[in-house]
Structure formats: structure tokens, C-alpha cells
C-alpha atoms as a PDB file:
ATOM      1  CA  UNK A   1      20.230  -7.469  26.406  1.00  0.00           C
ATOM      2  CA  UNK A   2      17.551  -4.957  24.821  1.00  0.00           C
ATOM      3  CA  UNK A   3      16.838  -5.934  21.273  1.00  0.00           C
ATOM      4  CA  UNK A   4      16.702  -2.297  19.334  1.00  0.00           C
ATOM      5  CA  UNK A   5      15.206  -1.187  15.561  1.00  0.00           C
ATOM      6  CA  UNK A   6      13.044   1.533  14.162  1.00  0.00           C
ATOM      7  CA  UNK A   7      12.722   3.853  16.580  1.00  0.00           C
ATOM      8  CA  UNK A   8      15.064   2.879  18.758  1.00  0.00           C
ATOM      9  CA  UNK A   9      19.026   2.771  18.365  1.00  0.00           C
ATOM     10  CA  UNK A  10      18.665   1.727  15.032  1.00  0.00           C
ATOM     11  CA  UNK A  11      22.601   0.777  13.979  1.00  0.00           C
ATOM     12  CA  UNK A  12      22.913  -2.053  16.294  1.00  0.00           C
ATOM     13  CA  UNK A  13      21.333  -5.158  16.975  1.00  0.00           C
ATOM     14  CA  UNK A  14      21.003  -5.173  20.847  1.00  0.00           C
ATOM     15  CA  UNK A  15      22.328  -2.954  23.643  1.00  0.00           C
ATOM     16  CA  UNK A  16      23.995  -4.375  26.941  1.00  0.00           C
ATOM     17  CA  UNK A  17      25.347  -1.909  30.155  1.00  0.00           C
ATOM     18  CA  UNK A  18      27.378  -3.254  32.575  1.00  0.00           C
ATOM     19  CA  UNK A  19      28.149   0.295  33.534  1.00  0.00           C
ATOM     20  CA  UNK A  20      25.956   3.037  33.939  1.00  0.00           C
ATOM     21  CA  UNK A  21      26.438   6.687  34.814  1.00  0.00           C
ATOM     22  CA  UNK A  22      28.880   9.144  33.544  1.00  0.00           C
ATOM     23  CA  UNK A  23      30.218  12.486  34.458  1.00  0.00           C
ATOM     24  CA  UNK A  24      30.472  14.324  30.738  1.00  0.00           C
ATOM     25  CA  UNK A  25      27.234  16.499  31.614  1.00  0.00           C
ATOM     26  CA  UNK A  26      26.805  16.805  27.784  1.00  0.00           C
ATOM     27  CA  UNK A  27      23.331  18.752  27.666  1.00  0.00           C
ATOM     28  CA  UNK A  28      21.262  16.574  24.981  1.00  0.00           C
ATOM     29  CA  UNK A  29      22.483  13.037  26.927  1.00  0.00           C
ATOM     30  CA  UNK A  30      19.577  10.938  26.426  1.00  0.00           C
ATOM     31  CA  UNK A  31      20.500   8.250  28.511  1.00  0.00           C
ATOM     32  CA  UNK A  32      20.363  10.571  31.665  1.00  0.00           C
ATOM     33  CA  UNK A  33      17.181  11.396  30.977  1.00  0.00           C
ATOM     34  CA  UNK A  34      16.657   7.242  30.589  1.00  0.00           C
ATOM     35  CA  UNK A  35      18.164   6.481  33.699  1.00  0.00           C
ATOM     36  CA  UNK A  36      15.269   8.748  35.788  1.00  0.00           C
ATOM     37  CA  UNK A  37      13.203   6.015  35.046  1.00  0.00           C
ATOM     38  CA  UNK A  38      15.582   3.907  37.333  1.00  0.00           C
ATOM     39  CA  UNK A  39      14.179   5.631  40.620  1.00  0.00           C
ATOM     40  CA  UNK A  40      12.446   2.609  42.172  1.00  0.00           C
ATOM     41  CA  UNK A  41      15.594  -0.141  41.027  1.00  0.00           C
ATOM     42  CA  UNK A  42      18.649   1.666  41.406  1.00  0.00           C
ATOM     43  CA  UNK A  43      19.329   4.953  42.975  1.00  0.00           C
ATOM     44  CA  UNK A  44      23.137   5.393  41.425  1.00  0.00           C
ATOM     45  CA  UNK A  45      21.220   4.540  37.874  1.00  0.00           C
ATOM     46  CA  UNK A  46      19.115   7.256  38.914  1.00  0.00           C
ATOM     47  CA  UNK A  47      21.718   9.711  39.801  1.00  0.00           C
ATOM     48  CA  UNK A  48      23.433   8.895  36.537  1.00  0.00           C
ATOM     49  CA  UNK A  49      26.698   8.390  38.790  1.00  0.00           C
ATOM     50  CA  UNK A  50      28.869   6.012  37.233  1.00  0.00           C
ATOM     51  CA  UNK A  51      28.772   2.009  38.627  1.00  0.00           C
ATOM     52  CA  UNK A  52      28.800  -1.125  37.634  1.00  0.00           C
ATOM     53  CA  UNK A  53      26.145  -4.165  36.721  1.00  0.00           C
ATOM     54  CA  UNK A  54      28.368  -6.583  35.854  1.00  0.00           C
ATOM     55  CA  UNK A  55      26.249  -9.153  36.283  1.00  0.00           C
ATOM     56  CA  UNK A  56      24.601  -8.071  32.821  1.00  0.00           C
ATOM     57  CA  UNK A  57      27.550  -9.640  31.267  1.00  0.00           C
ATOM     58  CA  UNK A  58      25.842 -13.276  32.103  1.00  0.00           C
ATOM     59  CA  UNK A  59      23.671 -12.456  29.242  1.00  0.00           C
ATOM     60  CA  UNK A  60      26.162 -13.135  27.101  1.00  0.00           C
ATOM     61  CA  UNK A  61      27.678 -16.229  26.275  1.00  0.00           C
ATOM     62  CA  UNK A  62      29.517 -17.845  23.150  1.00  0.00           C
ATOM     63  CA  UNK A  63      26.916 -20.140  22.042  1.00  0.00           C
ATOM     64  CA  UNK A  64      24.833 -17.355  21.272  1.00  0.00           C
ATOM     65  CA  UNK A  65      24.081 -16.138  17.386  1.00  0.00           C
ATOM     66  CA  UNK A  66      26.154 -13.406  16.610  1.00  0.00           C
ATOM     67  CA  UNK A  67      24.430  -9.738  17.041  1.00  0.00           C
ATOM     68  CA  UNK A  68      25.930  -6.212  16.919  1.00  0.00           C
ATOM     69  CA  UNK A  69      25.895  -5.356  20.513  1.00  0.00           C
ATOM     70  CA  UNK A  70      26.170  -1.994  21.412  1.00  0.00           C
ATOM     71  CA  UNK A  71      28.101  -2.284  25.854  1.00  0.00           C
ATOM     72  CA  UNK A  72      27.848   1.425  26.153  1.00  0.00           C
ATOM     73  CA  UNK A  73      24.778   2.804  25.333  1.00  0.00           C
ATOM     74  CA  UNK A  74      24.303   4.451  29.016  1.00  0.00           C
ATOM     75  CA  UNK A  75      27.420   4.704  29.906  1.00  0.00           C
ATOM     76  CA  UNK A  76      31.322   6.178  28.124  1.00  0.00           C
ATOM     77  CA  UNK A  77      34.042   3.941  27.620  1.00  0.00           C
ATOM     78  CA  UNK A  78      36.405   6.322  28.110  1.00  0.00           C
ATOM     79  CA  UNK A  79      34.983   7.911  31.709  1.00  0.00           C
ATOM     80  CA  UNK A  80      37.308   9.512  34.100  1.00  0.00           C
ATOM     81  CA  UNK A  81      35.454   7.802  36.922  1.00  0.00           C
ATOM     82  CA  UNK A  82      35.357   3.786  35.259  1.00  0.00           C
ATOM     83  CA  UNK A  83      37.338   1.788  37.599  1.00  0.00           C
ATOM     84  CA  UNK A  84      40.131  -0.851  35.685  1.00  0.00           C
ATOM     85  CA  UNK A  85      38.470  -3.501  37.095  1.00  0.00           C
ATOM     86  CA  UNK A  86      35.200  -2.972  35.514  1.00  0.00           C
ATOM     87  CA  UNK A  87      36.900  -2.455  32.028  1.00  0.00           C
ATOM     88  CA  UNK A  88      39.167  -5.548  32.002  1.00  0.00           C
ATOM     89  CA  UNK A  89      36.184  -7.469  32.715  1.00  0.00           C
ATOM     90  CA  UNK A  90      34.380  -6.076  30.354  1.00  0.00           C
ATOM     91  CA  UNK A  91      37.243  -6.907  27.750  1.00  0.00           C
ATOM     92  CA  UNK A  92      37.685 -10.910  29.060  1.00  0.00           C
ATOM     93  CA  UNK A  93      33.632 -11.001  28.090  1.00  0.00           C
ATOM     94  CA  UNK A  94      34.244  -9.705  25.262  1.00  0.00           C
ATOM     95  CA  UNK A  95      36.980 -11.643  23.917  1.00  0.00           C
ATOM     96  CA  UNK A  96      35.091 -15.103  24.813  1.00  0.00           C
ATOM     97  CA  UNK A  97      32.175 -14.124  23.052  1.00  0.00           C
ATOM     98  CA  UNK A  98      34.177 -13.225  18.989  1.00  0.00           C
ATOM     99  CA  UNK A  99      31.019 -13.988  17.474  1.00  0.00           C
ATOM    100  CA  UNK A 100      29.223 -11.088  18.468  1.00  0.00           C
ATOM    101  CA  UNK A 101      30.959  -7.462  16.966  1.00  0.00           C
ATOM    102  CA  UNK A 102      30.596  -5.102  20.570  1.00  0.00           C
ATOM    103  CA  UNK A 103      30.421  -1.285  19.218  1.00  0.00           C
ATOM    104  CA  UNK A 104      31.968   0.922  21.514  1.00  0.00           C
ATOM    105  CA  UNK A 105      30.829   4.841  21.206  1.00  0.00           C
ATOM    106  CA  UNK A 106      32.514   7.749  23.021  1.00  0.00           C
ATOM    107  CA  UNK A 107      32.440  11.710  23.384  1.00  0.00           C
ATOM    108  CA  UNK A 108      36.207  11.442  24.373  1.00  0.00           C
ATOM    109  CA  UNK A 109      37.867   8.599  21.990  1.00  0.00           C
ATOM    110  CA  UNK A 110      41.239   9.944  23.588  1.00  0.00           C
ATOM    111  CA  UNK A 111      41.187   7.178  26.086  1.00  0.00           C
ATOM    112  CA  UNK A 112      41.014   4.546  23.541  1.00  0.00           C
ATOM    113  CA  UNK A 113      44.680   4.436  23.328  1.00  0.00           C
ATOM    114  CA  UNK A 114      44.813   2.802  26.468  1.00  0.00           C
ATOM    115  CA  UNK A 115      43.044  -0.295  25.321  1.00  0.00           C
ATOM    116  CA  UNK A 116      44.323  -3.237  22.947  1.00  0.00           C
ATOM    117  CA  UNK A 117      40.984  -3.908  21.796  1.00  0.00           C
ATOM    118  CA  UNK A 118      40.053  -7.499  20.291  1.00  0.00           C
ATOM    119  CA  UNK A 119      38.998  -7.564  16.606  1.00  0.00           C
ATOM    120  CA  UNK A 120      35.265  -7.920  17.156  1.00  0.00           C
ATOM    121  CA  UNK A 121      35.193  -4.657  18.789  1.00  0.00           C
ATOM    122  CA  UNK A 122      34.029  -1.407  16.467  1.00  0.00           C
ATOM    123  CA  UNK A 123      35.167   1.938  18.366  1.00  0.00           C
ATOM    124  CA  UNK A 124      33.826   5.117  17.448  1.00  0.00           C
ATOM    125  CA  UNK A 125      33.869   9.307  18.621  1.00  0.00           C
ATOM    126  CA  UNK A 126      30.489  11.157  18.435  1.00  0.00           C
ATOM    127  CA  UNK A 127      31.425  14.869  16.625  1.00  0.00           C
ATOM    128  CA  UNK A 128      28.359  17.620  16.997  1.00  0.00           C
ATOM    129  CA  UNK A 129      30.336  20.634  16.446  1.00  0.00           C
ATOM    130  CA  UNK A 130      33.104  21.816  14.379  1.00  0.00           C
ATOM    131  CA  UNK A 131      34.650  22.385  17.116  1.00  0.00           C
ATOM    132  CA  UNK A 132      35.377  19.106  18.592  1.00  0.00           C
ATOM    133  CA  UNK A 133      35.939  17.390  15.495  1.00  0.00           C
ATOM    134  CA  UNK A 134      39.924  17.510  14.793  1.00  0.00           C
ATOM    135  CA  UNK A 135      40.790  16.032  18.058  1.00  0.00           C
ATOM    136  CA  UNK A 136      37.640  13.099  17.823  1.00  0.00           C
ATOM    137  CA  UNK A 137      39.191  12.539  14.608  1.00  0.00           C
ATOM    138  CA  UNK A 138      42.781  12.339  15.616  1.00  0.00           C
ATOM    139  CA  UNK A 139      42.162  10.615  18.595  1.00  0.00           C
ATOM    140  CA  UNK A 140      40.577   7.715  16.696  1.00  0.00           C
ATOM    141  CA  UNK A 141      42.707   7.369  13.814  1.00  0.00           C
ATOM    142  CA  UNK A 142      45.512   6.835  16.195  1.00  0.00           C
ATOM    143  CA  UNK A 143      43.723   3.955  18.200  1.00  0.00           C
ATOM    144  CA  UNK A 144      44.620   0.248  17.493  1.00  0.00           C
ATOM    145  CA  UNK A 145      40.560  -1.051  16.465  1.00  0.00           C
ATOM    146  CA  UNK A 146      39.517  -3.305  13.042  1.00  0.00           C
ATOM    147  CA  UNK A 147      36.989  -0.602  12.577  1.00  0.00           C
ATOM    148  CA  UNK A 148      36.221   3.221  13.099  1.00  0.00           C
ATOM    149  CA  UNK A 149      33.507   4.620  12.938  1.00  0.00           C
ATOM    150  CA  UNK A 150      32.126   8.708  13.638  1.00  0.00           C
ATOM    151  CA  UNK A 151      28.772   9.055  14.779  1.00  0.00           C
ATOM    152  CA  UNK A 152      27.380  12.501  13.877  1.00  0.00           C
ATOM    153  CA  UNK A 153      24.897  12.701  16.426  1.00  0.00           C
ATOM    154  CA  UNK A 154      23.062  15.316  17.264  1.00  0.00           C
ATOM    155  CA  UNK A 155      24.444  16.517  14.610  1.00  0.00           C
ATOM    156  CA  UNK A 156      24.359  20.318  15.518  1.00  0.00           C
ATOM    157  CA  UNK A 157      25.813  22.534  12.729  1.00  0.00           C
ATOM    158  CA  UNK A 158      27.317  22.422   9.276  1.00  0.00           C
ATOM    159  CA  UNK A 159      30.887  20.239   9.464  1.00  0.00           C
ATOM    160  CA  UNK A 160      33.931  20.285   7.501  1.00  0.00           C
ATOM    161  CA  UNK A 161      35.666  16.979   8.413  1.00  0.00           C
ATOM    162  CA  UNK A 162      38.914  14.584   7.210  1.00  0.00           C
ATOM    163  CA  UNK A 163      37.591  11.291   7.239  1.00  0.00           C
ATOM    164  CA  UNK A 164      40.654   9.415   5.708  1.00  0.00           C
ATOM    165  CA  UNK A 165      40.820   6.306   7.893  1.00  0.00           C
ATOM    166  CA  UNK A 166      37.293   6.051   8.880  1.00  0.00           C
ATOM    167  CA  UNK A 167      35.512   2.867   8.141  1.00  0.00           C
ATOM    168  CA  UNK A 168      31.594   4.058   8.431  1.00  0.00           C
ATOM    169  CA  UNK A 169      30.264   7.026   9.805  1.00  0.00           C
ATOM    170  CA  UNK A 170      26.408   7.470  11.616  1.00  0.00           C
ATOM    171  CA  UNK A 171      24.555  10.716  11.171  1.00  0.00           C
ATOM    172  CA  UNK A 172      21.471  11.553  13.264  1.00  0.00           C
ATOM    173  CA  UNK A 173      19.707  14.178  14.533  1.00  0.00           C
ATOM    174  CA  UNK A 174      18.865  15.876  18.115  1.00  0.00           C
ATOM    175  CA  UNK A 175      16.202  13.690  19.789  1.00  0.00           C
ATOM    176  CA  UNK A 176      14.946  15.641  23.101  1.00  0.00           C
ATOM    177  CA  UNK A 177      11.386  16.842  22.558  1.00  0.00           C
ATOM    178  CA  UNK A 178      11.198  20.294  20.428  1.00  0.00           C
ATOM    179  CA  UNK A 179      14.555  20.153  19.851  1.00  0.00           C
ATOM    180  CA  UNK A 180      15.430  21.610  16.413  1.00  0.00           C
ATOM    181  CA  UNK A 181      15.984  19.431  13.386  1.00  0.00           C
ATOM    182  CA  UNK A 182      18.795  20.081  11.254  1.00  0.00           C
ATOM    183  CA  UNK A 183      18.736  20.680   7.606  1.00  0.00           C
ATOM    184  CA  UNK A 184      18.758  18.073   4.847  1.00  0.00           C
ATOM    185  CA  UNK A 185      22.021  20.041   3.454  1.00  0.00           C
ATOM    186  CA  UNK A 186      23.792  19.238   6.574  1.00  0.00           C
ATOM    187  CA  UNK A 187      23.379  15.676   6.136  1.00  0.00           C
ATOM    188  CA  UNK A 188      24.075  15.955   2.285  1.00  0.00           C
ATOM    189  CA  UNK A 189      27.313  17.744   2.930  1.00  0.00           C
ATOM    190  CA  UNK A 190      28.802  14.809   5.476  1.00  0.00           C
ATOM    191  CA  UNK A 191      27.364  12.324   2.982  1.00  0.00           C
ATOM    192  CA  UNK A 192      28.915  13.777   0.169  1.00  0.00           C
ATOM    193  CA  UNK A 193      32.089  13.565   1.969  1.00  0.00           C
ATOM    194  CA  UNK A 194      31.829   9.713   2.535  1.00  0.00           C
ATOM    195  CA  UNK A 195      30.988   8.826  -0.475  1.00  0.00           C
ATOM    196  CA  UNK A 196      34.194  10.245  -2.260  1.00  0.00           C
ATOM    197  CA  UNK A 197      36.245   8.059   0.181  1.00  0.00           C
ATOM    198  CA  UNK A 198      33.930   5.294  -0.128  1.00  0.00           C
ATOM    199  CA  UNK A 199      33.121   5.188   3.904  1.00  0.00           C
ATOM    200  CA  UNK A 200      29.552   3.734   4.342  1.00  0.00           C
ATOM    201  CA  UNK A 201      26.567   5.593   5.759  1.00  0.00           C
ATOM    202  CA  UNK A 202      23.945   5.414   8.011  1.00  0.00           C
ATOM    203  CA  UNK A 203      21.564   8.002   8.880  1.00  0.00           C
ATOM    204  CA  UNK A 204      18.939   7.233  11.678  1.00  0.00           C
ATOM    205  CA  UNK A 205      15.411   7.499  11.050  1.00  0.00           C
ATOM    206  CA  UNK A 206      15.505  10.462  13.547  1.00  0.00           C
ATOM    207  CA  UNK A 207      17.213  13.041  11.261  1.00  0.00           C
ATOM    208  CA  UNK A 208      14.090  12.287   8.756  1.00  0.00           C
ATOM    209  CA  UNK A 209      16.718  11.887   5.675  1.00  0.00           C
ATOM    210  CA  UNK A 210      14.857  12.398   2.130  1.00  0.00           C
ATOM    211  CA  UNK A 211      16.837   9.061   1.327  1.00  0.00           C
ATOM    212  CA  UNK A 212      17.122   5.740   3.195  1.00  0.00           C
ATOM    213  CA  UNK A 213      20.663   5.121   4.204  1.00  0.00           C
ATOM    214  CA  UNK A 214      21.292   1.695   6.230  1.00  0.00           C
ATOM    215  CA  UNK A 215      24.866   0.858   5.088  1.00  0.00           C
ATOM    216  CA  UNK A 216      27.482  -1.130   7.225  1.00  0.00           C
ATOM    217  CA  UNK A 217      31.098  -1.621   7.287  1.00  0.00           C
ATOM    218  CA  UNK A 218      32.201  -4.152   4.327  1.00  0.00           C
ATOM    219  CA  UNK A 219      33.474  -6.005   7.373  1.00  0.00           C
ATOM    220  CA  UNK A 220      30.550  -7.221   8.645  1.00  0.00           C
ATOM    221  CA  UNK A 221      29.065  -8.698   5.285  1.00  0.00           C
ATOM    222  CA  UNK A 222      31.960 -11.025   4.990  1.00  0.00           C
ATOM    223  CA  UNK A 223      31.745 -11.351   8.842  1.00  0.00           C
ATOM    224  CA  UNK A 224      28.044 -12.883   6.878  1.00  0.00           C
ATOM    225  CA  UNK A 225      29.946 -14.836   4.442  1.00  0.00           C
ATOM    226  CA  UNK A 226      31.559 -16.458   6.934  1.00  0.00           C
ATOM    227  CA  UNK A 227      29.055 -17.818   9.502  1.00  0.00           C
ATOM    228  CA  UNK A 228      27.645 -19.185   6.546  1.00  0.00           C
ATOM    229  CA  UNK A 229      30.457 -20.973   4.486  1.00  0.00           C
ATOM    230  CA  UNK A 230      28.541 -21.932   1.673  1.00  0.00           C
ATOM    231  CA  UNK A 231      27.666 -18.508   0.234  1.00  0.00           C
ATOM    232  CA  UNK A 232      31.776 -17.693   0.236  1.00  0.00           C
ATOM    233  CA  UNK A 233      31.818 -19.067  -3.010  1.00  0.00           C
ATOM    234  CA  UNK A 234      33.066 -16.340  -5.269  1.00  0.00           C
ATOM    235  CA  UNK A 235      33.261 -13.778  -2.702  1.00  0.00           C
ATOM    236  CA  UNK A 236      35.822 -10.989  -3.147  1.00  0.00           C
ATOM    237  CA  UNK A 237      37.303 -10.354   0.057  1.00  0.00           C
ATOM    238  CA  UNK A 238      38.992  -6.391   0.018  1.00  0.00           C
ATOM    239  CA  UNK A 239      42.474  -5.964  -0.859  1.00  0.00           C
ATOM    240  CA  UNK A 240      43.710  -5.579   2.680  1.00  0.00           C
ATOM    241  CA  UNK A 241      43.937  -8.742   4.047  1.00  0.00           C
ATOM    242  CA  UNK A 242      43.338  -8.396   7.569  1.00  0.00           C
ATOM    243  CA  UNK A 243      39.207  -8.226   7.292  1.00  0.00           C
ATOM    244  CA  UNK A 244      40.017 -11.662   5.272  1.00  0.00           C
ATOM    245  CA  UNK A 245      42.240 -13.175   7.717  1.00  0.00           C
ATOM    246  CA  UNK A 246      39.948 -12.244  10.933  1.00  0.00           C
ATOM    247  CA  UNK A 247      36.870 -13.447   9.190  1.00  0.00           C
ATOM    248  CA  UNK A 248      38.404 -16.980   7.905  1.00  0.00           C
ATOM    249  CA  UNK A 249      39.690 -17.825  11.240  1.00  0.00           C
ATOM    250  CA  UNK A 250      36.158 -17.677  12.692  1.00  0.00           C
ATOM    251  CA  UNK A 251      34.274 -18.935   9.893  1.00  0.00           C
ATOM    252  CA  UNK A 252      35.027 -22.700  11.065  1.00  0.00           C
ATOM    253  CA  UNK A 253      33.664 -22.236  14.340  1.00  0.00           C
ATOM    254  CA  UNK A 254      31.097 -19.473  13.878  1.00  0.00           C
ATOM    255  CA  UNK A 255      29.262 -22.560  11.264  1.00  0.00           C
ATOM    256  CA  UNK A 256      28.220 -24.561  14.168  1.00  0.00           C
ATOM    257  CA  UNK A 257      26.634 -21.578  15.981  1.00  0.00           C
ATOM    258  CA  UNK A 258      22.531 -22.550  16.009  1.00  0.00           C
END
């Protein structure tokens, strides 16, 4: 796994491929232009074709602490050319580790539907244009996931979007070299949005935000609560139930994690 921060892919914890390549030919991809540095170790990583390094899933196990792990950071879930095979494994790993939360991002969240996803996965659709947004909306409200999430980046003109149903949304900017930065006003707007539904927000140290925004899904502070039992005293767990019935079913087990 590759431990990420400042700088780096700043909403997750760690990032873990057991694919790489894809076929969207989106022209800001930055992990194309990551995967030329692949030359010398892997010529399909190279040639951004899609393929898999399943053996990258050994790095996981469920003994481990838990950590947001983002499986698709050079890769897309929802890929015309991912074989089953790859993807059910993918999903068994993922099931036996439930301590870690696995956030899934894709440009075409229509193929989520063909997944019954476990309840420590986070799905999400990236929107850059108004353009795309209504059916990367639709598409993940109709998906079967505990949480979803929009990622607004590169965010690459002024949006009008429904969020109802949305559990957090990410907002960042264009990161290739000279690349033009969007205005403050953009950001504002989407926030703005959020906030009147109460959706969480974070914006990436990329976009250069006036204000620092590093907020989660309520999910994942209980998710907190819970590995540690003694701070659950007096916690308020949401009115829906299902965050408080996921959470307390780990909580006994997740304890004894070291």
C-alpha cells in the first residue's frame, strides 16, 4: 500500500491497485501520466492497458489497523475491459478485511449496479462538467453502497447539481502543470450547496481553498467510536439506524485490533 497526505491524495489514508490501466482516455488522467514511470517494471503499466496485480491484495490482511484505502486510484472500477475474475477477487479481499473502509471512485458509476457491494465500501462518480453530472448523479443514487460520495475533480466549470442522497462530496482542482485553476466562487457555489443538505466537504489542498475543509462522512467517526468502545459513552448515533447497526456489529471485534 502507498501511505498518502498533503500533497498527495489527500482524502484517503493509503492507496492499493490490483488493477492498472484503463481505456476512458479522459485528457487530465493523472495516473497515465503516473504509470510512464512504470517503463523499466511493467510494460502493460506503461501502456496504461488495463491488467491485473493481484498479488497487491497480500498487503492486506484483517489483523491490520483500519485505514481508508483507496483500490482504484490507477485504475476504474467500472472499465469495459476489467475481467469478472479480477473484480470478484477484489470483492472476497475486501469483505475479509471490514475493518478497513475501501473507497471506490469512477468516471462511469453506471456499472456500479452490477455489484452488491459490502458495507465497508464508499463508492463515488467524479463530475467536471455540467454536462456529465445528471447521469453521475443518477447513476449513483440508484446503486446499493452505505455511502456516496461525488468527487468534483478537476473541477472544470461552474455546476448546478442535486445532491439529495449524497453522503460527502470532494472538490479539487486540475493538477497537470499550467493547467488553469478555477475560481474560489466555483468552489463556494458547490459548497454552498452541501451545506444546506448537510453533506460534508472536502476540498484538496490543490484547489488552494481560502478555507480549510477536511470533513468526512458521519459514518466514519462512529466507525471511531467503535474501534474504541470506551469513548461510545454518550454518543448519538444518527437517526437512521443502519450506520448504528453496521458499526456495533464490528465494534466487538475491531477492539482487539493492535
Amino acid at each position: 500500500m502507498n501511505t498518502q497526505g498533503p500533497d498527495k491524495i489527500d482524502w484517503t489514508d493509503a492507496t492499493i491497485n490490483p488493477v492498472v490501466g484503463c481505456t476512458h482516455g479522459c485528457d487530465y488522467c493523472y495516473a497515465r501520466r503516473q504509470a510512464k514511470r512504470r517503463k523499466h517494471s511493467c510494460s502493460l503499466c506503461y501502456d496504461f492497458i488495463p491488467h491485473p496485480h493481484l498479488e497487491r491484495l497480500n498487503k492486506l490482511n484483517s489483523r491490520q489497523k483500519p485505514k481508508k484505502i483507496f483500490i482504484d486510484s490507477m485504475w476504474d472500477w467500472n472499465c469495459k475491459d476489467n475481467q469478472l475474475y479480477w473484480m470478484h477477487t477484489i470483492l472476497a479481499k475486501i469483505r475479509k478485511c471490514k475493518q478497513h473502509t475501501f473507497q471506490i471512485l469512477s468516471k462511469f458509476p453506471q456499472g456500479y449496479k452490477n455489484y452488491d457491494f459490502p458495507e465497508n465500501v464508499w463508492i463515488g462518480g467524479t463530475i467536471d462538467t455540467q454536462a456529465r453530472s445528471n447521469s453521475i448523479l443518477n447513476s449513483l443514487k440508484e446503486a446499493n453502497a452505505s455511502v456516496k460520495f461525488i468527487s468534483f475533480e478537476p473541477l472544470l466549470e461552474n455546476l448546478d447539481v442535486d445532491l439529495q442522497g449524497i453522503n460527502w462530496i470532494i472538490i479539487g482542482a486540475d493538477s497537470r502543470i499550467g493547467a488553469n485553476k478555477p475560481p474560489m466562487e466555483w468552489a463556494d457555489n458547490l459548497i454552498m450547496q452541501a451545506k444546506k443538505l448537510n453533506i460534508p466537504v472536502f476540498v484538496k489542498e490543490n484547489y488552494k481553498y481560502k478555507d480549510r475543509l477536511k470533513a468526512f462522512p458521519e459514518i466514519l467517526k462512529f466507525f471511531w467510536h467503535c474501534i474504541k468502545p470506551e469513548k461510545m459513552e454518550g454518543t448519538i448515533f444518527p437517526k437512521d439506524s443502519k450506520p448504528s447497526r453496521i458499526l456495533l456489529n464490528y465494534a466487538e471485534e475491531l477492539a482487539n485490533i493492535e
